[in-house]
Each structure stands twice: as C-alpha cells, then as structure tokens.
C-alpha atoms as a PDB file:
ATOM      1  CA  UNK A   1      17.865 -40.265  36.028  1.00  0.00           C
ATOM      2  CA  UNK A   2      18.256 -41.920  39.376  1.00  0.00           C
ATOM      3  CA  UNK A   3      16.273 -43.568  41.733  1.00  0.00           C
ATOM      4  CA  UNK A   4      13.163 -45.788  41.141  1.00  0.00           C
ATOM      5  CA  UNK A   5      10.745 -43.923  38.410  1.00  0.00           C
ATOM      6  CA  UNK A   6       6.833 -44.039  38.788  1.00  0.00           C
ATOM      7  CA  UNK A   7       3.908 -44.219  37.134  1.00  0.00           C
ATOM      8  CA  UNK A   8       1.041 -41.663  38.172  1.00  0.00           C
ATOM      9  CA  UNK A   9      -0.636 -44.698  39.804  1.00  0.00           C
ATOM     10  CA  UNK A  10       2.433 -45.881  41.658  1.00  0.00           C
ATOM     11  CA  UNK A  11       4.144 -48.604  39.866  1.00  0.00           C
ATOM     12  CA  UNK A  12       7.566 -49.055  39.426  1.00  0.00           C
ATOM     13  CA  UNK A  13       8.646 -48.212  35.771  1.00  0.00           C
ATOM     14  CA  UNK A  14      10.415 -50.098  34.027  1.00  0.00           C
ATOM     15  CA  UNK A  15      14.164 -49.105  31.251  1.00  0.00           C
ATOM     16  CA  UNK A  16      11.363 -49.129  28.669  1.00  0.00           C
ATOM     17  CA  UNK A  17       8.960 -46.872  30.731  1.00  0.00           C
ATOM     18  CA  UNK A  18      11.472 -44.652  31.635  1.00  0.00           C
ATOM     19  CA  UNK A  19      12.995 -44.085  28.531  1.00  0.00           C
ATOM     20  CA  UNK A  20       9.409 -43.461  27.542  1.00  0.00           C
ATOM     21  CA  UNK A  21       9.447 -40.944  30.266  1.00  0.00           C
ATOM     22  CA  UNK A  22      12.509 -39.204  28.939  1.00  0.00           C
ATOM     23  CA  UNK A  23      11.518 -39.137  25.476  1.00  0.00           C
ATOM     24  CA  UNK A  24       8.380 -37.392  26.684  1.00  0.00           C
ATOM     25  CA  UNK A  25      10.023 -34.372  28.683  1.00  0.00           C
ATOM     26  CA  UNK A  26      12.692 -34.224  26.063  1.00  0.00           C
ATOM     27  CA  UNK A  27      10.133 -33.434  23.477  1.00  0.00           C
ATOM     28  CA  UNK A  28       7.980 -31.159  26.263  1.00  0.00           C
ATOM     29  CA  UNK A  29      11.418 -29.249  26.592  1.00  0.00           C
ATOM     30  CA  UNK A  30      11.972 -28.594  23.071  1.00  0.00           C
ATOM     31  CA  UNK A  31       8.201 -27.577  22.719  1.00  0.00           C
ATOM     32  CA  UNK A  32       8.511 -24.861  25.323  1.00  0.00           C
ATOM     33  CA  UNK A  33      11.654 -23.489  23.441  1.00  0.00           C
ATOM     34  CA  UNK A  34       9.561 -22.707  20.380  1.00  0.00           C
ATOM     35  CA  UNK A  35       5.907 -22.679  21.570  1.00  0.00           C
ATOM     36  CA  UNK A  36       3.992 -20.603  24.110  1.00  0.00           C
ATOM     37  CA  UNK A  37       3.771 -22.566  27.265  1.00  0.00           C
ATOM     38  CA  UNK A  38      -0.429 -22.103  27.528  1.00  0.00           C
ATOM     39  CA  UNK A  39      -0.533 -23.598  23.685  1.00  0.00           C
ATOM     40  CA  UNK A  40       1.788 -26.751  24.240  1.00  0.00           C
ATOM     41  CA  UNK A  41      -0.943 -29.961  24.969  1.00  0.00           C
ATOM     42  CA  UNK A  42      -0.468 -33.732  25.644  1.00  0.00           C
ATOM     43  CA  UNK A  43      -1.485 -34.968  22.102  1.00  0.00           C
ATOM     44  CA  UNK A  44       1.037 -32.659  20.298  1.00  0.00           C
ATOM     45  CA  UNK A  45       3.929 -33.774  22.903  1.00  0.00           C
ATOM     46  CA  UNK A  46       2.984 -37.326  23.232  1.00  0.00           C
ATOM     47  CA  UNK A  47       2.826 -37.228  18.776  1.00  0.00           C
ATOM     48  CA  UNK A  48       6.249 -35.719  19.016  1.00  0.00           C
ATOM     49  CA  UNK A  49       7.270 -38.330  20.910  1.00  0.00           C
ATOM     50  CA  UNK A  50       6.046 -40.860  18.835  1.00  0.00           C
ATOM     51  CA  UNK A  51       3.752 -42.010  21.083  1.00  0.00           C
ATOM     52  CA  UNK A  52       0.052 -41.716  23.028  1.00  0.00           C
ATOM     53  CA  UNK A  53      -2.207 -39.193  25.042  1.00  0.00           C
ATOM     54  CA  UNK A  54      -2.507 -42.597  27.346  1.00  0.00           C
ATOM     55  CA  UNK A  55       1.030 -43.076  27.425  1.00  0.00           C
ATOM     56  CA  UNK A  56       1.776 -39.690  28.722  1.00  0.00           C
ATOM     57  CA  UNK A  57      -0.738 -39.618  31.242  1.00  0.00           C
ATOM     58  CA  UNK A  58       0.791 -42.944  32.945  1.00  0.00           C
ATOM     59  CA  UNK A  59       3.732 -40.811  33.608  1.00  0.00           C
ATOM     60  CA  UNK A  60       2.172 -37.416  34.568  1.00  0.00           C
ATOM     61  CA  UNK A  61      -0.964 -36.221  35.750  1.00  0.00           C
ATOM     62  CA  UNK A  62      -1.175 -33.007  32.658  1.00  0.00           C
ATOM     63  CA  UNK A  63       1.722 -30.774  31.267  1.00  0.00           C
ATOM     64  CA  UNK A  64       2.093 -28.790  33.751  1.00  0.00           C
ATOM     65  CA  UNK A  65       2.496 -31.638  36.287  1.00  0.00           C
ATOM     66  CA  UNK A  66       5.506 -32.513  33.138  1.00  0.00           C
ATOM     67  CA  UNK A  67       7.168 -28.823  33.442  1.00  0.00           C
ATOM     68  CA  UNK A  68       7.338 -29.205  37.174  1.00  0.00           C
ATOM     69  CA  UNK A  69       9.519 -32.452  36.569  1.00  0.00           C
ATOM     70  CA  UNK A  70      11.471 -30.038  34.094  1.00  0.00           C
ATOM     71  CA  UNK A  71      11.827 -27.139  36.187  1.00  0.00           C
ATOM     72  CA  UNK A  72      12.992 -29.610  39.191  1.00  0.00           C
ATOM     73  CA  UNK A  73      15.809 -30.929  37.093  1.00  0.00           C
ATOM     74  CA  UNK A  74      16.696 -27.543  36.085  1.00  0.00           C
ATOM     75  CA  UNK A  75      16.566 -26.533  39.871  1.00  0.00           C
ATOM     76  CA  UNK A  76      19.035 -29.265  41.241  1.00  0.00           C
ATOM     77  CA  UNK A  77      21.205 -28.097  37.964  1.00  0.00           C
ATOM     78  CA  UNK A  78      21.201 -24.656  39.272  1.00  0.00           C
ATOM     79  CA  UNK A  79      22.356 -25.614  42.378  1.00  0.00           C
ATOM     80  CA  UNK A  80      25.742 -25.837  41.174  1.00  0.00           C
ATOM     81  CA  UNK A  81      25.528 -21.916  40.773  1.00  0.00           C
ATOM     82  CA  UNK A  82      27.182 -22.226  44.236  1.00  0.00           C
ATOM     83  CA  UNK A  83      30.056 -22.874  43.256  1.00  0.00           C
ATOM     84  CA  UNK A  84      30.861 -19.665  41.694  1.00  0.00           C
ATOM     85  CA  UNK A  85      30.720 -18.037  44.852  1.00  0.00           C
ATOM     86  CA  UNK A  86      31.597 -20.513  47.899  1.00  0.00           C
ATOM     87  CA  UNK A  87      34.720 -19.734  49.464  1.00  0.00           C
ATOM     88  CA  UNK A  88      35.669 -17.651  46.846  1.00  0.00           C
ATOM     89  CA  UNK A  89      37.984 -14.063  47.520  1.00  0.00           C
ATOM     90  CA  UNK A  90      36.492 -11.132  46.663  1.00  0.00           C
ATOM     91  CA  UNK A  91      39.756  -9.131  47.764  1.00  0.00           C
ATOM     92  CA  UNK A  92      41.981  -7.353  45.104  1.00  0.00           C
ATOM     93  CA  UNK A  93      42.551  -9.007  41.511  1.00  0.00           C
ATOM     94  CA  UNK A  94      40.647 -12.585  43.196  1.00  0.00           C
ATOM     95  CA  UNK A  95      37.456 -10.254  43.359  1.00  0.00           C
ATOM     96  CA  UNK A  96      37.453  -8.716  40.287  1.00  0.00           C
ATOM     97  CA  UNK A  97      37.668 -12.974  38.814  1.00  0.00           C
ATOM     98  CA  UNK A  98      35.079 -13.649  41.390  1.00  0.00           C
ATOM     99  CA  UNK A  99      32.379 -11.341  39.944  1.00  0.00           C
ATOM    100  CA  UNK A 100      33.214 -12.000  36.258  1.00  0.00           C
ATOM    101  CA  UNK A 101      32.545 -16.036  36.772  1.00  0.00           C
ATOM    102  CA  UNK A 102      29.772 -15.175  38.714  1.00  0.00           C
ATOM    103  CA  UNK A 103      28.507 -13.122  35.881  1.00  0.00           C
ATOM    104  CA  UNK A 104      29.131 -15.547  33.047  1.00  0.00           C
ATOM    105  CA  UNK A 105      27.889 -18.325  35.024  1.00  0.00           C
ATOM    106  CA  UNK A 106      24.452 -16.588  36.009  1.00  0.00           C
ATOM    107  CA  UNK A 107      23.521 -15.838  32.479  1.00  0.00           C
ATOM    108  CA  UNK A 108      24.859 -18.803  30.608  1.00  0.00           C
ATOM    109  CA  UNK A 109      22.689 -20.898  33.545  1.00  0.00           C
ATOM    110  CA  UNK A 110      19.934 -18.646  32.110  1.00  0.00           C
ATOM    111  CA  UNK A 111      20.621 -19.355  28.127  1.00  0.00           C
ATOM    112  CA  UNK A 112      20.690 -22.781  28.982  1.00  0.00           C
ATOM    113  CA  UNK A 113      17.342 -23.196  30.365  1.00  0.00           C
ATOM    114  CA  UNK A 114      15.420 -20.040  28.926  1.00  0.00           C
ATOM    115  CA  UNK A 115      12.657 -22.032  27.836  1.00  0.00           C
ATOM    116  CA  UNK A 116      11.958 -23.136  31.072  1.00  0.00           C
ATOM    117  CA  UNK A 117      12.897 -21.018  33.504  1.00  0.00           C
ATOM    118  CA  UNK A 118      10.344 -18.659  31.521  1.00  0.00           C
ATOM    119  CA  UNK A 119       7.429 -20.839  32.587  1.00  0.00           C
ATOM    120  CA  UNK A 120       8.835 -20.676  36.004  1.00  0.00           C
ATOM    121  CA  UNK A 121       8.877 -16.948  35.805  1.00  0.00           C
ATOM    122  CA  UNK A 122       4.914 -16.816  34.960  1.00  0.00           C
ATOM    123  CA  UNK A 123       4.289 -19.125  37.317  1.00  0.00           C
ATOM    124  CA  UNK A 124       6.172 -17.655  40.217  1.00  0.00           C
ATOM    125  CA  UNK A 125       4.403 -14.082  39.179  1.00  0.00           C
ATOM    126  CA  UNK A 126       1.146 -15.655  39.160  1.00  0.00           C
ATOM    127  CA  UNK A 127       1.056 -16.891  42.858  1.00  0.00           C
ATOM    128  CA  UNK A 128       1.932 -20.913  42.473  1.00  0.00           C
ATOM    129  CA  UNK A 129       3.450 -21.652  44.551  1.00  0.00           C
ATOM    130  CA  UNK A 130       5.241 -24.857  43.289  1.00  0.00           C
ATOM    131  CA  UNK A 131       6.708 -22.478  40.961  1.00  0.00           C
ATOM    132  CA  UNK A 132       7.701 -20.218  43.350  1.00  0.00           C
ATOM    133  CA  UNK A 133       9.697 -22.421  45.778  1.00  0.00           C
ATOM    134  CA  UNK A 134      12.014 -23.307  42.348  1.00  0.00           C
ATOM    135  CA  UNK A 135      12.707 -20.024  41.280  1.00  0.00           C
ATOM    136  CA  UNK A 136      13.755 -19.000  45.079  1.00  0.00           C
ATOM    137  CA  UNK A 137      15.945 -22.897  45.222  1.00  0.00           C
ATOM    138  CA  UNK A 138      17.631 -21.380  42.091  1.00  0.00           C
ATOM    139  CA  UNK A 139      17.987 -17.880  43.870  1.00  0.00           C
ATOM    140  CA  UNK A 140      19.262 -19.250  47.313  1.00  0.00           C
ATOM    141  CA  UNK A 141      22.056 -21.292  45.890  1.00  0.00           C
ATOM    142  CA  UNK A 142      23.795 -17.882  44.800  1.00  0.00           C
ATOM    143  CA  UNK A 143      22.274 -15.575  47.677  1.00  0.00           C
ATOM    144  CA  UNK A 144      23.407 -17.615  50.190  1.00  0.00           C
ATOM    145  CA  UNK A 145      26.726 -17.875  49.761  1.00  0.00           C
ATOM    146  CA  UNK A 146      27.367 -14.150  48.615  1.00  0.00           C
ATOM    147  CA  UNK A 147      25.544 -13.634  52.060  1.00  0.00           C
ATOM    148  CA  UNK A 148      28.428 -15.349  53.770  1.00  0.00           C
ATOM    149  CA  UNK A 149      31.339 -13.628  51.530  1.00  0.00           C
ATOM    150  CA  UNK A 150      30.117 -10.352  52.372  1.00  0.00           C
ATOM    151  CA  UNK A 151      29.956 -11.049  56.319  1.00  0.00           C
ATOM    152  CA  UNK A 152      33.145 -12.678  56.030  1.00  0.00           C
ATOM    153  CA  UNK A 153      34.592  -9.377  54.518  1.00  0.00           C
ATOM    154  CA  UNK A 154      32.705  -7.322  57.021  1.00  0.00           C
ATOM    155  CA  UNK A 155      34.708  -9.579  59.797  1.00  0.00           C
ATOM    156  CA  UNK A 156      37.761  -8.084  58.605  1.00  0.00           C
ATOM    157  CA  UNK A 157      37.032  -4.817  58.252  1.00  0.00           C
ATOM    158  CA  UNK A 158      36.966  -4.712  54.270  1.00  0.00           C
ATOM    159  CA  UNK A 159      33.304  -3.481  53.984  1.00  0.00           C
ATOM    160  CA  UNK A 160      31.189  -0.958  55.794  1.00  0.00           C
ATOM    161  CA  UNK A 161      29.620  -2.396  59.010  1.00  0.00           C
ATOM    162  CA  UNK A 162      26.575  -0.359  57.742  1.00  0.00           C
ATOM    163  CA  UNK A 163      25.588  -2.796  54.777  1.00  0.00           C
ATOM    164  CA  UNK A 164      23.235  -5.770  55.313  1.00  0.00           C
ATOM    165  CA  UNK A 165      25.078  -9.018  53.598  1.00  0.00           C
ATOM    166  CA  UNK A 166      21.458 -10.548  53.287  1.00  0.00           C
ATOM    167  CA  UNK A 167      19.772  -7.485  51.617  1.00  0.00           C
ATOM    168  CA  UNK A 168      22.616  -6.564  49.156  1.00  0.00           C
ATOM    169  CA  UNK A 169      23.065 -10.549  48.423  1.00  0.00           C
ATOM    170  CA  UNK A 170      19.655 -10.506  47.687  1.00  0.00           C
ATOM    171  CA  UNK A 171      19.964  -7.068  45.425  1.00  0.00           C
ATOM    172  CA  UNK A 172      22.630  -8.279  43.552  1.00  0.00           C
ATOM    173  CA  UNK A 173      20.914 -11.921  42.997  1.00  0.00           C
ATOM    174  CA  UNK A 174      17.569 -10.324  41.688  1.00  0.00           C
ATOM    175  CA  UNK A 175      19.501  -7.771  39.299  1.00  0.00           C
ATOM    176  CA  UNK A 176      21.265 -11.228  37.843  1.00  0.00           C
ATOM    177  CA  UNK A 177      18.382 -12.660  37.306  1.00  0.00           C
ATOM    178  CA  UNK A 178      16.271  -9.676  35.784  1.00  0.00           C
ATOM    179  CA  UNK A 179      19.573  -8.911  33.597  1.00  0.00           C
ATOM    180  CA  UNK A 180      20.091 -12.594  32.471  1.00  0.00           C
ATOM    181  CA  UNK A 181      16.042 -12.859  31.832  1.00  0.00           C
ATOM    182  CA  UNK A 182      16.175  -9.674  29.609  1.00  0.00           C
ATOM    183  CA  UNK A 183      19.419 -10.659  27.849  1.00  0.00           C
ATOM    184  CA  UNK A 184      17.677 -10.811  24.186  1.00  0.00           C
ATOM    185  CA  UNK A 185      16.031  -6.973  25.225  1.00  0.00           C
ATOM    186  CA  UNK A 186      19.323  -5.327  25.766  1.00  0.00           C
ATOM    187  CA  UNK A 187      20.046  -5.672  21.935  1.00  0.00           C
ATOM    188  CA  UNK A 188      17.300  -3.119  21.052  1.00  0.00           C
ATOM    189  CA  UNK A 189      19.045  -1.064  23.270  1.00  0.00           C
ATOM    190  CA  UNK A 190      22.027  -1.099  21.223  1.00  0.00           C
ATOM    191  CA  UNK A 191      23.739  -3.058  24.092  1.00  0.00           C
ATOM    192  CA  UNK A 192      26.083  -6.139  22.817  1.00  0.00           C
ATOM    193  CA  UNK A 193      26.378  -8.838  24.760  1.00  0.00           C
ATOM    194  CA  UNK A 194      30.489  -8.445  24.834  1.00  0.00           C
ATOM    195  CA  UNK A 195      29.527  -5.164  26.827  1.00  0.00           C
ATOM    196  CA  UNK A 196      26.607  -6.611  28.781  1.00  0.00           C
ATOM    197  CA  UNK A 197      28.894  -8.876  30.566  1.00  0.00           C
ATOM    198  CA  UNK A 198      31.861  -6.285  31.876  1.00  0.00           C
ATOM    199  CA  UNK A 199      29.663  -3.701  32.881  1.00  0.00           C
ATOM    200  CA  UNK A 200      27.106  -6.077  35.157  1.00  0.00           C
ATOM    201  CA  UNK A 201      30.574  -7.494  36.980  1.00  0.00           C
ATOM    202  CA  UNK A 202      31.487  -3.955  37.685  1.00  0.00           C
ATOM    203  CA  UNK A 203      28.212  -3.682  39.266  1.00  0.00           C
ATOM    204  CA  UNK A 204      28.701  -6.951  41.444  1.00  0.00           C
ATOM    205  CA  UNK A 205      32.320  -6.272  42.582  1.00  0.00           C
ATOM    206  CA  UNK A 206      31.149  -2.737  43.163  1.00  0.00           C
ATOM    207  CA  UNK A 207      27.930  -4.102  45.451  1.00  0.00           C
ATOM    208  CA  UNK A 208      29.887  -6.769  47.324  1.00  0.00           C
ATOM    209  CA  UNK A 209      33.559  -4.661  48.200  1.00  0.00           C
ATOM    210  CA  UNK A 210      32.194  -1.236  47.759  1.00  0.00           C
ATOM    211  CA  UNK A 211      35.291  -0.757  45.717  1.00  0.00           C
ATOM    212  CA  UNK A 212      35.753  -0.267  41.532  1.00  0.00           C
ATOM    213  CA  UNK A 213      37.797  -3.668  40.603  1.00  0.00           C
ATOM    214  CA  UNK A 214      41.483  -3.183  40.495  1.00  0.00           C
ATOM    215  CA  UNK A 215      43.082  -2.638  36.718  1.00  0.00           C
END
C-alpha cells in the first residue's frame, strides 16, 4: 500500500491502522469469493477480522464504499494487461504468440479476481457508475493498444483498409471478457478448458490479421 492512508474523517492512519485496514479488505475479499455480494455486512467482515463494526467504519463509509477500494486495486493490477499487447508483432509465427499470451493473460487476470470483478460486473450493468469507469479502466488497457497494433498493420498494408482498429479492438476485448467471465459455463458445454484456450486465440489472430495463424 503506498501513500498516506485515511480514516473516513480524514486523519492520517497510522502501521497499526493500516494494517487494520488491510486485514479488513483481506477478509471483505475472501467473503465475496464465497458469499453473495448483497449478503456480505460490516459485522460479519469486521468479526472475521477479528475486530469491530466501529473499527470498520473509521476506514470506510459501508461495504460497498470497501469493494470500491478492492475493485481499484484490482483495476491498477489490470493495467498491466498492456503489456501483452504493446509493441507486440502480430505478423507470421510472432502473431500467432501474440494472441495466445493475450489469451492466457485475459482469463487468468479474470480467475484471479473473479470474486470481484463479479461485483463490478453487477454494478457496471446496473448503471453505477463508479463501477462502470473500472470495468472500462480494465477494458482500455487491452483495447487501446490492440487499437494501435491493428493501425500499425493497416500502415503497411497487412490488413484491409476497410476494418475499423477501434471497433474490432473493442469486439475482440468484449468477447475476452464475456469468454473469461463465463469460463466455469463452458464446462456444461462439454468444453475443457485445454480447448477453450486454442480456439479463442484463433479467434483473436483471426480478428486482428484477418489471417488463420501460421502452423
């Protein structure tokens, strides 16, 4: 944790207070793995943390004020998601690597943090916009630099002048999410996950070259 921590009324917390602090979303994180998100409350997070109702609320105005710190984390976590796709090739063999890190990147980033990014989810679909603005940090990371790879391929004549980079960034982004949010469903589809992951890069490469990956 960097940077000065504070209470809800403004004070400056102290190593004790902020290891409070931890303890708290530690045990609010591993609540939300196993618990609905509308049935997790202060007493049962601040008991599992060995500790008060009062004691929480120094540190945050309810729970959901608490999975907002969460999902924040998560969000400046996520934006390492760039770096699967920044500067990367997506020409010949360097493409075909390119979409299968991207791939195992996006839904091991979505294992992770399932618990939470499923809160963010509901939120996001309900209109908050708090919620909203981290799903679409998460999102941009990736977008934005598969936006740039496919105009830099487009600059060199390797992809159809017709295709928007933004709008099949943005397609291929929202499929990774969906996919990697539904990861658990494909299994009553009779889909393993050592198939799940080959056939959704095929579908990237395919999206951002136009082009099978080379064998």
């Amino acid at each position: 944790m960097t940077g000065q921590v504070r209470t809800v009324d403004g004070r400056v917390a102290g190593r004790r207070g902020q290891a409070t602090r931890t303890k708290l979303l530690e045990c609010l994180s591993e609540m939300l793995s196993s618990s609905p998100y509308r049935d997790v409350k202060v007493i049962d997070v601040a008991r599992k943390a060995g500790t008060s109702p009062a004691t929480f609320y120094q540190y945050f105005p309810d729970v959901e004020g608490a999975v907002l710190e969460l999902a924040e984390q998560m969000a400046r976590e996520g934006a390492s998601l760039t770096e699967l796709v920044s500067g990367r090739s997506w020409v010949g063999r360097s493409g075909a690597q390119a979409a299968d890190e991207l791939v195992e990147g996006f839904l091991s980033f979505w294992r992770q943090n399932e618990a939470i990014l499923r809160v963010v989810d509901l939120g996001a679909a309900e209109g908050d916009k708090r919620f909203y603005k981290i799903r679409m940090k998460i999102l941009n990371s990736v977008t934005n630099s598969l936006t740039e790879s496919i105009e830099d391929l487009q600059s060199k004549g390797k992809v159809d002048a017709s295709v928007s980079p933004a709008a099949m960034a943005g397609s291929l982004v929202a499929m990774l999410a969906a996919v990697a949010a539904h990861q658990k469903g494909f299994q009553t589809w009779g889909v393993k996950q050592a198939e799940l992951r080959p056939n959704l890069s095929l579908l990237v490469h395919l999206g951002m070259t136009g082009r099978k990956p080379p064998k």
